[in-house]
Protein backbone atom coordinates (compact mmCIF):
# COMPACT_ATOMS: atom_id res chain seq x y z
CA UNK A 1 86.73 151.81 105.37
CA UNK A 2 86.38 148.23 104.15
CA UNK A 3 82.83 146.42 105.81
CA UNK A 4 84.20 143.16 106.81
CA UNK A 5 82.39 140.39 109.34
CA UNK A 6 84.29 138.20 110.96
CA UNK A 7 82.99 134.17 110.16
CA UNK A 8 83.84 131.11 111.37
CA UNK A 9 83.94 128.25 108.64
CA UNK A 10 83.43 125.08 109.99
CA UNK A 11 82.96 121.40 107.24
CA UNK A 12 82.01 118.15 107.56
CA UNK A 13 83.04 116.31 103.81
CA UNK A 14 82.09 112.69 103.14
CA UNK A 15 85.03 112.60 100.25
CA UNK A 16 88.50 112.98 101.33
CA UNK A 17 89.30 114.62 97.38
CA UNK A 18 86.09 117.33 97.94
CA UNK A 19 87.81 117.48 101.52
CA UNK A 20 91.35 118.69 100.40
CA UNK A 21 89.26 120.98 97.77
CA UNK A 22 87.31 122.54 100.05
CA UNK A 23 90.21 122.90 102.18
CA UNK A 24 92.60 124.65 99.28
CA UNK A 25 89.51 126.89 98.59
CA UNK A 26 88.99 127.90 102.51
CA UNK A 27 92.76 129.24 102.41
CA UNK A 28 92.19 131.60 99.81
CA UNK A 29 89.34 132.96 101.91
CA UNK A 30 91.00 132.54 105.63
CA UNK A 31 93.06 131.63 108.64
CA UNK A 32 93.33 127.99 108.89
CA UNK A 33 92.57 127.60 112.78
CA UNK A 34 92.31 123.74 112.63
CA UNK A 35 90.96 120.66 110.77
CA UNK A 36 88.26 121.75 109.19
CA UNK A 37 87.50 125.40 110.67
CA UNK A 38 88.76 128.60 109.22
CA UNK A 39 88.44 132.08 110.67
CA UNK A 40 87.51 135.01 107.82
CA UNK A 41 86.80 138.37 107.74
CA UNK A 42 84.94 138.90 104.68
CA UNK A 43 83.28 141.81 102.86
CA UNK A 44 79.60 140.94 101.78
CA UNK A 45 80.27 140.08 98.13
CA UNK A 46 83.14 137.96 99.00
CA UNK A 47 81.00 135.93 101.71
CA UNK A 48 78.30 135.65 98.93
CA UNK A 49 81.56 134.69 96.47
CA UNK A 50 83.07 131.97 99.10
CA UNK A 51 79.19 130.36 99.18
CA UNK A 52 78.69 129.96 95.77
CA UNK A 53 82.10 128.03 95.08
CA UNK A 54 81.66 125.77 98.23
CA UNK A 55 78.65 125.24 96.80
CA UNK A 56 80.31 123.86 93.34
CA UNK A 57 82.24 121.81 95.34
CA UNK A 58 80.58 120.25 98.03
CA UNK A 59 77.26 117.39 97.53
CA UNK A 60 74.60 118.83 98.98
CA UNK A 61 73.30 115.23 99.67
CA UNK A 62 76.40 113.89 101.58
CA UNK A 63 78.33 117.16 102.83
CA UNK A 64 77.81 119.80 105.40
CA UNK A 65 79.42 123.36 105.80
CA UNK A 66 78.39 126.02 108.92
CA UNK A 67 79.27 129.59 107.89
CA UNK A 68 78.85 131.58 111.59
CA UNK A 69 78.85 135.17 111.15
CA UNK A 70 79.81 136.53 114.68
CA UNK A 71 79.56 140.65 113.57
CA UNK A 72 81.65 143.38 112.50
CA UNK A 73 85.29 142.51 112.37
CA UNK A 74 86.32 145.58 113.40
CA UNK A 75 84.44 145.15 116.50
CA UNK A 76 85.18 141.29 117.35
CA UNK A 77 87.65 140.32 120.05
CA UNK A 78 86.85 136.05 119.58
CA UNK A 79 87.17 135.08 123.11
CA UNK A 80 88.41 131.08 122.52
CA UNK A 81 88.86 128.62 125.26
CA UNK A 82 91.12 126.15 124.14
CA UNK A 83 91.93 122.31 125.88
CA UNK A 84 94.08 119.80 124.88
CA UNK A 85 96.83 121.50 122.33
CA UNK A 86 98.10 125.00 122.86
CA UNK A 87 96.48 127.67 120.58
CA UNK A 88 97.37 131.11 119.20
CA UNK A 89 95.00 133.55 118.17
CA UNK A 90 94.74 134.67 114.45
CA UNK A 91 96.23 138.04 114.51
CA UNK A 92 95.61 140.04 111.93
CA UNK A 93 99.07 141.61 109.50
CA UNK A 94 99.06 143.20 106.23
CA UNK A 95 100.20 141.24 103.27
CA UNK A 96 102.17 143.28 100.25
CA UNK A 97 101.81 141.59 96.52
């Protein structure tokens, strides 16, 4: 059994070229679930691996990133209230490389 937590990955970048970087590196990690949030589930040395490489590409001095850990993954039914535009839950499906 794989120990994955589910995060939310929300980002606030000052550059629109760090933007679209940090973006392209939150879809390796993630669910796209809009702008600039991503839903993961993530084992502990890929959370620690995500951090470090936002951390080569973001300025600490102009750019902001919230990583919310909300538990075990397995265990996580995200309850989301959603106005405006319709939205559909990330469901989870198994990819074959």
């Amino acid at each position: 059994m794989i120990d994955e937590r589910l995060y939310v990955v929300t980002y606030d970048i000052a550059d629109e070229k760090r933007w679209r970087r940090v973006f392209k590196l939150m879809n390796g990690y993630g669910r796209w679930l809009q702008l600039s949030v991503f839903q993961c589930r993530l084992t502990a040395r890929r959370r620690a691996e995500l951090a470090r490489r936002l951390e080569e590409v973001i300025r600490a001095d102009h750019d902001h990133v919230l990583i919310l850990d909300l538990g075990p993954a397995d265990k996580i039914d995200p309850r989301v209230e959603s106005l405006g535009k319709s939205f559909r839950p990330v469901q989870r499906s198994a990819v074959v490389i």
